[in-house]
PDB file of N, CA and C in Angstrom:
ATOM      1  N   UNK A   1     213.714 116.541 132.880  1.00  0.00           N
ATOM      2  CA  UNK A   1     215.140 116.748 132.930  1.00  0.00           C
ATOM      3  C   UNK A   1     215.522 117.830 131.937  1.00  0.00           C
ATOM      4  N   UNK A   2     216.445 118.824 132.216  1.00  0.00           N
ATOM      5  CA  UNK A   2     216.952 119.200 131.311  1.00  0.00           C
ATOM      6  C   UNK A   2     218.552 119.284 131.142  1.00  0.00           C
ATOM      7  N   UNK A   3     218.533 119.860 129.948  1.00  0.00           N
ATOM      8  CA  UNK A   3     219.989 119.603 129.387  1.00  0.00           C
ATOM      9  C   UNK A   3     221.017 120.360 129.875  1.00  0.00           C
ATOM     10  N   UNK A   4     222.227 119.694 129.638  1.00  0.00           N
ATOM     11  CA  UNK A   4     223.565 119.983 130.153  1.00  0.00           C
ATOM     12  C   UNK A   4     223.536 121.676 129.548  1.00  0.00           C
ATOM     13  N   UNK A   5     224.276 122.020 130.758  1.00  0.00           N
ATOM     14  CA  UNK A   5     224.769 123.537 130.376  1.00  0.00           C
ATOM     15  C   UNK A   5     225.727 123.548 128.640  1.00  0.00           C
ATOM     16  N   UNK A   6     226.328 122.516 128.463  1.00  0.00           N
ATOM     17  CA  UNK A   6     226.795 122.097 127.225  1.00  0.00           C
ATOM     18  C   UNK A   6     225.770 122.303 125.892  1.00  0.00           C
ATOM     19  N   UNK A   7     224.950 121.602 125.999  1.00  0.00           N
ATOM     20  CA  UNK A   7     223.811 121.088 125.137  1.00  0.00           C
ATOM     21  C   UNK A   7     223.115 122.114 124.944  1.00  0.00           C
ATOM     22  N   UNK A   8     222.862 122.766 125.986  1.00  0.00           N
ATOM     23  CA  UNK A   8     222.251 124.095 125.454  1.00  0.00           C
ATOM     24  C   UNK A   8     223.141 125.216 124.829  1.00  0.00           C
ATOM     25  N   UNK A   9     224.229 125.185 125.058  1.00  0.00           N
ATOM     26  CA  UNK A   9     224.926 126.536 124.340  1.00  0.00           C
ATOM     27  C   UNK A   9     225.324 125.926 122.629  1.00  0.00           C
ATOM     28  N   UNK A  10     225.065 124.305 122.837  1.00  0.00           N
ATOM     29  CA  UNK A  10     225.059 124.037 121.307  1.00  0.00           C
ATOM     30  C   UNK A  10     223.771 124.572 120.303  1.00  0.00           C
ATOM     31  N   UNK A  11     223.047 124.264 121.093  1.00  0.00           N
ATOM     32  CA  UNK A  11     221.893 124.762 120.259  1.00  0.00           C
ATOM     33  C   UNK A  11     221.083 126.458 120.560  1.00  0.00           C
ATOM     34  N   UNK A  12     222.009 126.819 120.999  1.00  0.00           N
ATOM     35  CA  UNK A  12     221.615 128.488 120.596  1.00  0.00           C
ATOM     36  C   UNK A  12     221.447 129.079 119.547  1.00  0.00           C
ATOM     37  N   UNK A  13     221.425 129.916 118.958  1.00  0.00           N
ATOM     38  CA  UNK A  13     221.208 130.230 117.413  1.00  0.00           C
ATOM     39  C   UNK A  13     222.077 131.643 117.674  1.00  0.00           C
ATOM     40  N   UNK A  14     222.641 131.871 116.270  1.00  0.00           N
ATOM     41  CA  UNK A  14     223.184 133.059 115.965  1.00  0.00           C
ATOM     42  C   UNK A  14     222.748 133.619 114.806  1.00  0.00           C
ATOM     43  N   UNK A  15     222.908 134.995 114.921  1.00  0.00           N
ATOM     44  CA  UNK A  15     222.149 135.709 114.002  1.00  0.00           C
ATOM     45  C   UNK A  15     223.368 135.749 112.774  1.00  0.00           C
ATOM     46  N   UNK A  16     222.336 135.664 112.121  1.00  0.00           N
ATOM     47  CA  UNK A  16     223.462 135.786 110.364  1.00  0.00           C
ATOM     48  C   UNK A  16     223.440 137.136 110.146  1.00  0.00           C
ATOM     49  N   UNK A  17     225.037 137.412 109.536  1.00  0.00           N
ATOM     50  CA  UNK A  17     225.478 138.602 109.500  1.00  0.00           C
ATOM     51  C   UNK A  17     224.905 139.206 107.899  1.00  0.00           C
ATOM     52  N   UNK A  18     224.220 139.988 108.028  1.00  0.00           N
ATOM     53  CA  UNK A  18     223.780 140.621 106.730  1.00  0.00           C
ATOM     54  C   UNK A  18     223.939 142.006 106.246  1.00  0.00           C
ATOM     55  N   UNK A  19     224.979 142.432 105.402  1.00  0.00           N
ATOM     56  CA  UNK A  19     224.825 143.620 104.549  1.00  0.00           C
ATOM     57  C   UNK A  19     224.221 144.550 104.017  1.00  0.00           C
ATOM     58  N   UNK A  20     223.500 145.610 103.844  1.00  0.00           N
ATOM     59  CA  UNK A  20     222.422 145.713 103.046  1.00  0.00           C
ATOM     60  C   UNK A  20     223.115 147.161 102.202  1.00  0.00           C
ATOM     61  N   UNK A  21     223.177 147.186 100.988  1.00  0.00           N
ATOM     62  CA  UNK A  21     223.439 148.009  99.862  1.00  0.00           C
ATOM     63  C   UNK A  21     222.510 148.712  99.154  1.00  0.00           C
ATOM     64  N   UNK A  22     222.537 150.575  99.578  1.00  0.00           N
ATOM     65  CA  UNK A  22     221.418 150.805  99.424  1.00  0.00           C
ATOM     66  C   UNK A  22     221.720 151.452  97.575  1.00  0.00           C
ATOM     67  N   UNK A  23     221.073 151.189  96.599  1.00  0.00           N
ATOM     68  CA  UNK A  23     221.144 151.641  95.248  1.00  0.00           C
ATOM     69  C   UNK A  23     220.185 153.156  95.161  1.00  0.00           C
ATOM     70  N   UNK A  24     220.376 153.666  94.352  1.00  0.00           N
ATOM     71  CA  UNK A  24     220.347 154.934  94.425  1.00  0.00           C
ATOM     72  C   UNK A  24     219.874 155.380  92.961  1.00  0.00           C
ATOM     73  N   UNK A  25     220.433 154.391  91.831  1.00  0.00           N
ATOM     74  CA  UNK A  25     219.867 154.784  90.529  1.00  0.00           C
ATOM     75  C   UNK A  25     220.060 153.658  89.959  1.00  0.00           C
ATOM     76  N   UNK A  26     219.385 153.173  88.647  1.00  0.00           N
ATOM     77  CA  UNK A  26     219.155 151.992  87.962  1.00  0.00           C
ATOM     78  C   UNK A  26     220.677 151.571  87.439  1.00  0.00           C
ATOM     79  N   UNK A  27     221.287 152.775  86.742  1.00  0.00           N
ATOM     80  CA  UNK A  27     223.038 151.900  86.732  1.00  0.00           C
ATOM     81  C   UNK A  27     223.868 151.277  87.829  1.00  0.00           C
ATOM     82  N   UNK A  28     223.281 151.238  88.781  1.00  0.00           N
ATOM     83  CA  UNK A  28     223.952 150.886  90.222  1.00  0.00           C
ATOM     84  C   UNK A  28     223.745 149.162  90.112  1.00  0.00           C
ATOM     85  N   UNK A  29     222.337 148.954  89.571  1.00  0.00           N
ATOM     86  CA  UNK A  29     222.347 147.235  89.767  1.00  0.00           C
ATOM     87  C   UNK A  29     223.026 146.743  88.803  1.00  0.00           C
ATOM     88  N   UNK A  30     223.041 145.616  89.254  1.00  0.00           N
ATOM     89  CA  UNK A  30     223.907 144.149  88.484  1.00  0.00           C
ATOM     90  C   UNK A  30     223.504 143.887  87.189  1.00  0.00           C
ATOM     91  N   UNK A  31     224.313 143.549  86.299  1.00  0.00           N
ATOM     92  CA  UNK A  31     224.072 143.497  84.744  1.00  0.00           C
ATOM     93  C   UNK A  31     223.411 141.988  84.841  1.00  0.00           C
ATOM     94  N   UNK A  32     223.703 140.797  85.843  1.00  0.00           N
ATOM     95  CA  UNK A  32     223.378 139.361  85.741  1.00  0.00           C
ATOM     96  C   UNK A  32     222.613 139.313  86.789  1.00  0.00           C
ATOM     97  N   UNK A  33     221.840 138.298  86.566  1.00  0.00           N
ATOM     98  CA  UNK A  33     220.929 137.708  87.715  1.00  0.00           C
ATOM     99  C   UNK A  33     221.563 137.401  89.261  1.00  0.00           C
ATOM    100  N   UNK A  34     222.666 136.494  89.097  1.00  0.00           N
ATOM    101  CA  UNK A  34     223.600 135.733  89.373  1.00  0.00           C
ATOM    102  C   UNK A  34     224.749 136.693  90.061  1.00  0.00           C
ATOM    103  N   UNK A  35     224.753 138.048  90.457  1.00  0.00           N
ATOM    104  CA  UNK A  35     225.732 139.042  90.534  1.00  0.00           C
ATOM    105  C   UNK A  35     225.001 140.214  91.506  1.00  0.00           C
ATOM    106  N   UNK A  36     225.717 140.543  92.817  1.00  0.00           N
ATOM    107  CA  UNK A  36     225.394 141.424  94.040  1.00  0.00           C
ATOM    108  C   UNK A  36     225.941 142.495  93.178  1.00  0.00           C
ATOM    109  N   UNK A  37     225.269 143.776  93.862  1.00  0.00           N
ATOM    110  CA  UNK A  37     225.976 144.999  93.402  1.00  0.00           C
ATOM    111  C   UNK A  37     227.377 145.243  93.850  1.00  0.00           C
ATOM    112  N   UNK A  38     227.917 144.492  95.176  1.00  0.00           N
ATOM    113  CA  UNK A  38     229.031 144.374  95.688  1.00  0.00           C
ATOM    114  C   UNK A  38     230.184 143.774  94.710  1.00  0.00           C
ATOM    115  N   UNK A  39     229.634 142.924  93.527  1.00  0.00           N
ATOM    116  CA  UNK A  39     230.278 141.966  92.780  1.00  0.00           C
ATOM    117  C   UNK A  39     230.429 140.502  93.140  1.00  0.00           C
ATOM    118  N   UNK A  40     229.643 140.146  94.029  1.00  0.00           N
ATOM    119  CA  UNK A  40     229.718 138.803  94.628  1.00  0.00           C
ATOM    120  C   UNK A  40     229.098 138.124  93.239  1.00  0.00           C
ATOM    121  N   UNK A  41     229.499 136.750  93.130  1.00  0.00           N
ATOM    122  CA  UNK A  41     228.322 135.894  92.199  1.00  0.00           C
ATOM    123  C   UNK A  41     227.988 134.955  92.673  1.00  0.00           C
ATOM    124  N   UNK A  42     226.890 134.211  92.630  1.00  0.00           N
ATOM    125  CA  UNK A  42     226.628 133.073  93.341  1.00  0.00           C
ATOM    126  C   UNK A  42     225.552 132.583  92.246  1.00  0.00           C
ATOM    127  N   UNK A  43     225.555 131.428  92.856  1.00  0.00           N
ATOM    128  CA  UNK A  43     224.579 130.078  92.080  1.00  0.00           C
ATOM    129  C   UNK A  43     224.200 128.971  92.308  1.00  0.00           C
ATOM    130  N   UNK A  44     223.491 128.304  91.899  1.00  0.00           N
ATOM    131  CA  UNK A  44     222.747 127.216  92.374  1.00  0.00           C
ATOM    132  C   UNK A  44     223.362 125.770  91.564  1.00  0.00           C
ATOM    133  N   UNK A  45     223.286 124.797  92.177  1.00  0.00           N
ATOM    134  CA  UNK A  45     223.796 122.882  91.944  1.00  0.00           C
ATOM    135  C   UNK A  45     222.501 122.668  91.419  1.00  0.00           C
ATOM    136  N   UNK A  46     222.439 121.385  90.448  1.00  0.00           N
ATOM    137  CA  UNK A  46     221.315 121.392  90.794  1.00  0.00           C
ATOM    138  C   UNK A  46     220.450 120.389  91.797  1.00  0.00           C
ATOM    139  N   UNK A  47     221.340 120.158  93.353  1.00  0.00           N
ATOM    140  CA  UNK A  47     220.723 119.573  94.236  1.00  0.00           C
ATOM    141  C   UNK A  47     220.138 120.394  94.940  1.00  0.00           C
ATOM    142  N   UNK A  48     220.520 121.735  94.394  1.00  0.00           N
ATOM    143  CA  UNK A  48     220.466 122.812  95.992  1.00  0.00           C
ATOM    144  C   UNK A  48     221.227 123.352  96.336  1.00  0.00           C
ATOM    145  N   UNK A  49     221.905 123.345  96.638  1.00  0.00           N
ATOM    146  CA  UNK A  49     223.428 123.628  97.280  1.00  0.00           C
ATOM    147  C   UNK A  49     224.001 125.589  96.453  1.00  0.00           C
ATOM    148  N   UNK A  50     223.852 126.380  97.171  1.00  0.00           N
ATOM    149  CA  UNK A  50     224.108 127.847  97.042  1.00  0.00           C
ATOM    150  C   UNK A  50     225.632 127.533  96.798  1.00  0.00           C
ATOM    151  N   UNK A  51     226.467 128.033  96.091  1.00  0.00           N
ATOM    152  CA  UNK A  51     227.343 128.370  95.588  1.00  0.00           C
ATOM    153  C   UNK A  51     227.717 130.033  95.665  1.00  0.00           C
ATOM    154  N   UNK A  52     228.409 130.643  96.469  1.00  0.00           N
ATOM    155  CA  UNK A  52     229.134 131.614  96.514  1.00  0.00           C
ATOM    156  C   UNK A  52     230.834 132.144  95.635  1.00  0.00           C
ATOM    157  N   UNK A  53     230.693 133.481  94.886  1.00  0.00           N
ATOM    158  CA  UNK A  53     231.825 133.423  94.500  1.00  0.00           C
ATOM    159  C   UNK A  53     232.374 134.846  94.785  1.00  0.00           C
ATOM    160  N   UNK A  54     233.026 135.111  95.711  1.00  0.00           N
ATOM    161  CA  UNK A  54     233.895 136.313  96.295  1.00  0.00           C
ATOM    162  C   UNK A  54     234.476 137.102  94.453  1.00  0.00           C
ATOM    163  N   UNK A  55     234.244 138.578  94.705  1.00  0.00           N
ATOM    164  CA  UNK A  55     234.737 139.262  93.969  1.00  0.00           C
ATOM    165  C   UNK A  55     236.418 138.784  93.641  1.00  0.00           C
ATOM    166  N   UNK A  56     236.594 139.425  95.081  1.00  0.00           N
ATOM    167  CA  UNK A  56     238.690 139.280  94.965  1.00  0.00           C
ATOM    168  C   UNK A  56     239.164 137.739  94.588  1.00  0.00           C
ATOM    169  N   UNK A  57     238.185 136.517  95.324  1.00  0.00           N
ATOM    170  CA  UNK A  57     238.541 135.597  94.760  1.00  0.00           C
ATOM    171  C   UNK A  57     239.004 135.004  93.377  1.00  0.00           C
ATOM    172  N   UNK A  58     237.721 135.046  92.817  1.00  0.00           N
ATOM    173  CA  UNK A  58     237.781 135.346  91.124  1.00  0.00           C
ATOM    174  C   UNK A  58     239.208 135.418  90.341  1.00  0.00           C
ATOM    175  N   UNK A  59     239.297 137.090  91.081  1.00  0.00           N
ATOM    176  CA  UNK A  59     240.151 137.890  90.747  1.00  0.00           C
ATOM    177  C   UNK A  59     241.499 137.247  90.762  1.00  0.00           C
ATOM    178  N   UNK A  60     241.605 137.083  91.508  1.00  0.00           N
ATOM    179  CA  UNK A  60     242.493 135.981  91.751  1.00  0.00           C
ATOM    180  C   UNK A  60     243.055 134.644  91.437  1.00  0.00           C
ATOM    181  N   UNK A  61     241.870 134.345  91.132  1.00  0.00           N
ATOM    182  CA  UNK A  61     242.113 132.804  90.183  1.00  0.00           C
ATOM    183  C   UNK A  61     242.199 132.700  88.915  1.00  0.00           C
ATOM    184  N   UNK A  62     242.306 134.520  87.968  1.00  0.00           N
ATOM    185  CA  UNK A  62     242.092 134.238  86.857  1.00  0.00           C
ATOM    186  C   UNK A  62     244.247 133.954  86.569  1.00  0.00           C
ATOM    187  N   UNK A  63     244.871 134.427  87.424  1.00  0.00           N
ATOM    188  CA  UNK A  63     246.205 134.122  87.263  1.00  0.00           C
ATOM    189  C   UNK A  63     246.632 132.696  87.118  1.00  0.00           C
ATOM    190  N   UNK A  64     245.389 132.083  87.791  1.00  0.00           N
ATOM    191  CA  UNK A  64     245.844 130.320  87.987  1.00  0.00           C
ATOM    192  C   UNK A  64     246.065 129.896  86.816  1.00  0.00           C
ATOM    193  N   UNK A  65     247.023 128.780  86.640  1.00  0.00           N
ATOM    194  CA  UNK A  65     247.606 127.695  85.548  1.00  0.00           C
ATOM    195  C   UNK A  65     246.515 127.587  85.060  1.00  0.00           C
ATOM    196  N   UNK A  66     245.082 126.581  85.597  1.00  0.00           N
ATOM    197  CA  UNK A  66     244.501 125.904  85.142  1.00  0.00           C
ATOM    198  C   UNK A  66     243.261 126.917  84.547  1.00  0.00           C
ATOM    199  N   UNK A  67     243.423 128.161  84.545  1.00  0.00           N
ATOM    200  CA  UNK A  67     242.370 129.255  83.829  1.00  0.00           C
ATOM    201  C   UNK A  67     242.886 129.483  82.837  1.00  0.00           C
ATOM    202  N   UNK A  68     243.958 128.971  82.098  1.00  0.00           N
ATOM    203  CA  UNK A  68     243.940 129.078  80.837  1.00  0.00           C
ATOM    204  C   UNK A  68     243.931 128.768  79.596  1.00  0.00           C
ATOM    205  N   UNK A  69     243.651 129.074  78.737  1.00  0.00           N
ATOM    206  CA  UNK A  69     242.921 128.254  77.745  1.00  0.00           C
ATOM    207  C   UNK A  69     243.781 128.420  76.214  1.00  0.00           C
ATOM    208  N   UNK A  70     244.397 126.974  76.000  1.00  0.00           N
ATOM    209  CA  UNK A  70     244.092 125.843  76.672  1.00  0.00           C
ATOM    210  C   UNK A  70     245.337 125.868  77.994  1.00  0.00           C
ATOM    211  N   UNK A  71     244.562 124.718  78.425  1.00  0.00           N
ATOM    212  CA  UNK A  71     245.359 124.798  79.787  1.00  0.00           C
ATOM    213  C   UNK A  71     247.176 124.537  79.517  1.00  0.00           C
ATOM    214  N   UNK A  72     247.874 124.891  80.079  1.00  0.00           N
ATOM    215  CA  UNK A  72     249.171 124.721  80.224  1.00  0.00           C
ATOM    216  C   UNK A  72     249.952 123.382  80.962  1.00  0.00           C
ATOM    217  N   UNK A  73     249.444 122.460  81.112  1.00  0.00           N
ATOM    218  CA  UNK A  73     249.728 120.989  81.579  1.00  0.00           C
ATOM    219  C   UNK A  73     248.698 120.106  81.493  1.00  0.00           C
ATOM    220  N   UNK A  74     249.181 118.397  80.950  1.00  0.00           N
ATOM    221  CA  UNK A  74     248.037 117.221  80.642  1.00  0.00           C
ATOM    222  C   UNK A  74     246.884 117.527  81.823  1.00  0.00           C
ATOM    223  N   UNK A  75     245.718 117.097  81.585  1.00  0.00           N
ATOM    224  CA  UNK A  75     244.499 117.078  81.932  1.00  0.00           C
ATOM    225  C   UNK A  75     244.427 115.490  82.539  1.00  0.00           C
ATOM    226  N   UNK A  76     244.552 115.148  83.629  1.00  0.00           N
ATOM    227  CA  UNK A  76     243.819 113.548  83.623  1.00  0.00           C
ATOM    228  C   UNK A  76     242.713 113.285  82.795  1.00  0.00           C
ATOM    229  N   UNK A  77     242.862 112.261  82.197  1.00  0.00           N
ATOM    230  CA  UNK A  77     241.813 111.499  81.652  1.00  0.00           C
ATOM    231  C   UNK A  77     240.378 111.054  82.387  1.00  0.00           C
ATOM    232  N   UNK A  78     240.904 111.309  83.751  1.00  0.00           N
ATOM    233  CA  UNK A  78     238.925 111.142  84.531  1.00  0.00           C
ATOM    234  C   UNK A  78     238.335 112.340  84.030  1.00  0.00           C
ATOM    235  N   UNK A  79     239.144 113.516  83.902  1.00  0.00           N
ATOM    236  CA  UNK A  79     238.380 114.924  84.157  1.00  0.00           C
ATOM    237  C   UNK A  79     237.929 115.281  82.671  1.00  0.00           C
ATOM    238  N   UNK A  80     238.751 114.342  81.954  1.00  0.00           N
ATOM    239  CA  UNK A  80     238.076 114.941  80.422  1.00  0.00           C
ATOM    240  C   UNK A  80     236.844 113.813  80.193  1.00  0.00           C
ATOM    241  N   UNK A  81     236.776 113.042  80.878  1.00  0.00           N
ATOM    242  CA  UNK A  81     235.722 111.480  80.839  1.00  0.00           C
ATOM    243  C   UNK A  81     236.090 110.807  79.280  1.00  0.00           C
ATOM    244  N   UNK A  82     234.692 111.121  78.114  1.00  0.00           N
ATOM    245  CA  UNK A  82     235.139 110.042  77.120  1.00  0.00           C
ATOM    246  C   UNK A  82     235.241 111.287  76.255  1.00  0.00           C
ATOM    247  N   UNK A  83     236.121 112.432  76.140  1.00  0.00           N
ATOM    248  CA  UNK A  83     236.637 113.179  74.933  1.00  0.00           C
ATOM    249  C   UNK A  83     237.917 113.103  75.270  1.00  0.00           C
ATOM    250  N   UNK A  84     238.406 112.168  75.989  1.00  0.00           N
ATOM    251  CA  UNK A  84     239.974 112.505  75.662  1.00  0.00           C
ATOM    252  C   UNK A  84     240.710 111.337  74.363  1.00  0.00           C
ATOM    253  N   UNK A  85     239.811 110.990  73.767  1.00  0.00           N
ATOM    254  CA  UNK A  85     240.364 110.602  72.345  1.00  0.00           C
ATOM    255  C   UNK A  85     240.553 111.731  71.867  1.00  0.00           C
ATOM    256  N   UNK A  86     239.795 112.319  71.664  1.00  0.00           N
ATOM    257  CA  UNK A  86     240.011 113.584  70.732  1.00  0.00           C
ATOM    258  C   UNK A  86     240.971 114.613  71.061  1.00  0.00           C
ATOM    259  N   UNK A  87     241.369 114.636  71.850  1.00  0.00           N
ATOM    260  CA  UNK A  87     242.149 115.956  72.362  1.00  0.00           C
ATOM    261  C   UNK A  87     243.438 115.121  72.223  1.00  0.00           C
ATOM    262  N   UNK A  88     244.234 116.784  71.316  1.00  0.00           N
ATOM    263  CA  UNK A  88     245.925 116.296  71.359  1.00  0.00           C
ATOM    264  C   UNK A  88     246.754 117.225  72.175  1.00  0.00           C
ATOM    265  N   UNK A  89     247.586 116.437  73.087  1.00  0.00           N
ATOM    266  CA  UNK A  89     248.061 117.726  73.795  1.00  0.00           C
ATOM    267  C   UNK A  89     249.089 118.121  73.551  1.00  0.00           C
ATOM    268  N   UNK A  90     250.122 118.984  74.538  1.00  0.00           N
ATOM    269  CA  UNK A  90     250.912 119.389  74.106  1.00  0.00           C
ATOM    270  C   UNK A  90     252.332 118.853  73.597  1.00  0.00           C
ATOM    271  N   UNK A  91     252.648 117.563  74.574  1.00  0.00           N
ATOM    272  CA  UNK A  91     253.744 116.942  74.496  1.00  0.00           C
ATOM    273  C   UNK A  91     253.458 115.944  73.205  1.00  0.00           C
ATOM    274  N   UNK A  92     252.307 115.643  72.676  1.00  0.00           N
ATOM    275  CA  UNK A  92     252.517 114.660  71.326  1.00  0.00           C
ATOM    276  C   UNK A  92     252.444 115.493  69.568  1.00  0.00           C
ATOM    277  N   UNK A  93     252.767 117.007  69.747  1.00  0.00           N
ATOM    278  CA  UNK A  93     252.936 117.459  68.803  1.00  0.00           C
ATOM    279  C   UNK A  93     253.850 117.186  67.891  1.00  0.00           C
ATOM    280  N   UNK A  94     255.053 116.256  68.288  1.00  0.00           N
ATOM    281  CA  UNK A  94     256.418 116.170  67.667  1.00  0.00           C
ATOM    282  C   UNK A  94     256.236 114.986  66.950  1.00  0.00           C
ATOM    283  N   UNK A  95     255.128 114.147  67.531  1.00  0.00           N
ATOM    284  CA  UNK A  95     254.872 113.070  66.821  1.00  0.00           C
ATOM    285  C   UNK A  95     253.594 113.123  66.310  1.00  0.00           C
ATOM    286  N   UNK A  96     253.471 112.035  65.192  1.00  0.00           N
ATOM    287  CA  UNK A  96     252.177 111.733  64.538  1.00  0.00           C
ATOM    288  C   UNK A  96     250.911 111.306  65.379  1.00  0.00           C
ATOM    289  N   UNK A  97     249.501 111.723  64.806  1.00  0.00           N
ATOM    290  CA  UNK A  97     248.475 111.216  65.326  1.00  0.00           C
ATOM    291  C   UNK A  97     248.571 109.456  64.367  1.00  0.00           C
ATOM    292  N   UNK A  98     248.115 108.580  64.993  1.00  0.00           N
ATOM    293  CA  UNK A  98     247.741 107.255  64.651  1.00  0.00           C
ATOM    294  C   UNK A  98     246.500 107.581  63.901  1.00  0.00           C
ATOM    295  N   UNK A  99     246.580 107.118  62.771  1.00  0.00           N
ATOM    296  CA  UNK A  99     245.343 106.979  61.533  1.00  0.00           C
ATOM    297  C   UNK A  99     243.881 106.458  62.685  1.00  0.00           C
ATOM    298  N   UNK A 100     242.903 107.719  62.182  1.00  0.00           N
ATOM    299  CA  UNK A 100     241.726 107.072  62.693  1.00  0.00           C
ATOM    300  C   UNK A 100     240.877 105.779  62.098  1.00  0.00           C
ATOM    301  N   UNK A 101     240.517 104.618  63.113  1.00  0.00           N
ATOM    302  CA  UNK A 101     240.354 103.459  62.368  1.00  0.00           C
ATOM    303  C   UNK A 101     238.765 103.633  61.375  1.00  0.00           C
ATOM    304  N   UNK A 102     238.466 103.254  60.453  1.00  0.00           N
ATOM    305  CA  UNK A 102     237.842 103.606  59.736  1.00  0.00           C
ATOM    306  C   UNK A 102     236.843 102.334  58.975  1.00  0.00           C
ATOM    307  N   UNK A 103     235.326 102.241  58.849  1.00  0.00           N
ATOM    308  CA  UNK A 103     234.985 101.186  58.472  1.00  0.00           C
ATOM    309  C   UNK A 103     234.673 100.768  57.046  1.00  0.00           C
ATOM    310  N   UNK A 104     235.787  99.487  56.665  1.00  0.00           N
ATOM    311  CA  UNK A 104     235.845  99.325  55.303  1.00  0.00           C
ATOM    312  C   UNK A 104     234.533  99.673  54.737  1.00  0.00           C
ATOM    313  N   UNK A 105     233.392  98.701  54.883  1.00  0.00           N
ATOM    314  CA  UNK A 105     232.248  99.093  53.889  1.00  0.00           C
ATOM    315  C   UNK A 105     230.891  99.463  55.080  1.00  0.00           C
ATOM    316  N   UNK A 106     230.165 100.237  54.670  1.00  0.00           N
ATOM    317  CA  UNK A 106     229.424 101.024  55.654  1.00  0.00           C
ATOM    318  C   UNK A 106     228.042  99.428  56.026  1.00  0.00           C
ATOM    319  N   UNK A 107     227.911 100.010  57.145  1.00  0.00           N
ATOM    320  CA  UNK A 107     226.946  98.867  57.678  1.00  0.00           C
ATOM    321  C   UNK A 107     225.499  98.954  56.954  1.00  0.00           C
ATOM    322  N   UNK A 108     225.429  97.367  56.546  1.00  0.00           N
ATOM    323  CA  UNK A 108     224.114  96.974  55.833  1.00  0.00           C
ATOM    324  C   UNK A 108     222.737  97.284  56.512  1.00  0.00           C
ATOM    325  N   UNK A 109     222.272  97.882  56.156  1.00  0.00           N
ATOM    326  CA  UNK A 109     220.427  97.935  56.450  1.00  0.00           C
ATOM    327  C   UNK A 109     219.667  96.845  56.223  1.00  0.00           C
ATOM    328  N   UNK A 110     219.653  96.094  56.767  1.00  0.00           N
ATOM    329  CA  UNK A 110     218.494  94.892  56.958  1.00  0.00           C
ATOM    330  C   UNK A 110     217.117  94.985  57.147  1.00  0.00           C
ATOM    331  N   UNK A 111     216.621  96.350  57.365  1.00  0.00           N
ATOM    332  CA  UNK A 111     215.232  96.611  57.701  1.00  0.00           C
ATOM    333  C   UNK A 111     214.821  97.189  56.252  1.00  0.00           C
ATOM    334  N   UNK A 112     213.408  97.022  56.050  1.00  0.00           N
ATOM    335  CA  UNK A 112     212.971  97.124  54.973  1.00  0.00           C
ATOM    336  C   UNK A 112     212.219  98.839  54.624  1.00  0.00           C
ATOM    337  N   UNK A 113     212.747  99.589  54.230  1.00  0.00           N
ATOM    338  CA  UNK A 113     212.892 101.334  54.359  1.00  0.00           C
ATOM    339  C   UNK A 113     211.232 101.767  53.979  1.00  0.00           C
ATOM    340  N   UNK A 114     210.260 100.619  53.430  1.00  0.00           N
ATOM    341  CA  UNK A 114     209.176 100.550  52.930  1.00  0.00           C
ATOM    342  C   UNK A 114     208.064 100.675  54.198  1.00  0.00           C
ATOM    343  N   UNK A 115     208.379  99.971  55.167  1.00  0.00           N
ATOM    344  CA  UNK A 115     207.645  99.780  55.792  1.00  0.00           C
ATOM    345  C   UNK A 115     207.408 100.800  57.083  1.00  0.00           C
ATOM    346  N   UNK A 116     206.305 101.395  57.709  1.00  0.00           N
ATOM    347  CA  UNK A 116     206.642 102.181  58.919  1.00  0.00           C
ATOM    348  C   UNK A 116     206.894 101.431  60.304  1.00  0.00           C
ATOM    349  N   UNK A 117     207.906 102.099  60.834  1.00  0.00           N
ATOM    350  CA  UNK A 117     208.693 102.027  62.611  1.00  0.00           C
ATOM    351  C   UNK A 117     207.096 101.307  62.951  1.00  0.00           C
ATOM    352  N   UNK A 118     205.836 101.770  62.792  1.00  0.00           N
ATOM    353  CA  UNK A 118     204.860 101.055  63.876  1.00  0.00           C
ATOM    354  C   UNK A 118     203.575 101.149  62.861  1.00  0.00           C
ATOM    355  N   UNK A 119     203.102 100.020  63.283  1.00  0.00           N
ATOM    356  CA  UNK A 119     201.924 100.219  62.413  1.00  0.00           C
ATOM    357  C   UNK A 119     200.542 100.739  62.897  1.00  0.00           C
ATOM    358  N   UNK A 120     200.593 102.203  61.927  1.00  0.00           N
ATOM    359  CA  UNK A 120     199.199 103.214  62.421  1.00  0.00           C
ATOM    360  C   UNK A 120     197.675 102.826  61.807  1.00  0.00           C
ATOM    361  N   UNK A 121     196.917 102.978  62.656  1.00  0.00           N
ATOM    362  CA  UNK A 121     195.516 102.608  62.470  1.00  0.00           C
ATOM    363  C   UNK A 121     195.046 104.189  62.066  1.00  0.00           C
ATOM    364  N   UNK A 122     194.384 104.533  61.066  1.00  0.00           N
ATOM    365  CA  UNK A 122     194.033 105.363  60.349  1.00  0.00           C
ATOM    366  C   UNK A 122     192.454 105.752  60.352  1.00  0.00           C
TER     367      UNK A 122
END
């Protein structure tokens, strides 16, 4: 049997569209690994996964809110994970930080500083 006139035009293949940039002298290439002579950048996850980054894009996103440093509105607390103790933002400048809690007397050593972590046969 074969397959539906459908089934086959699914699995046709198309050719990938490819560029080719011809360089001409050694200042022509890319200063980064990571960087086309076109200005593209791209990079790797580390599952795999190619990562592409358009010149104009970039370019473009460096206007965004969140490209600047520091950013210009609160951060959720998922995205900072466990440093958002530390970070003060903008809206609690008018008020005080809360005293960091602090431990009266430093924790006792119970292990004996004489002896070694494992005992070596010599």
């Amino acid at each position: 049997m074969s397959a539906s006139p459908m089934a086959r035009q699914a699995v046709e293949s198309k050719a990938i569209p490819i560029r080719r940039v011809l360089i001409n002298d050694h200042s022509e290439l890319p200063a980064h690994y990571s960087s086309t002579p076109g200005g593209t950048l791209f990079s790797t996850t580390p599952g795999g996964t190619k990562i592409v980054y358009e010149k104009s894009v970039l370019l473009n996103l460096r206007n965004s809110p969140i490209s600047k440093t520091p950013p210009q509105f609160e951060i959720p607390d998922t995205i900072l994970g466990g440093s958002a103790k530390n970070v003060v933002r903008k809206q609690n400048h008018s008020r005080p930080l809360p005293p960091s809690p602090r431990k009266s007397q430093p924790e006792i050593n119970n292990h004996n500083t004489s002896e070694d972590q494992f005992d070596m046969e010599l």
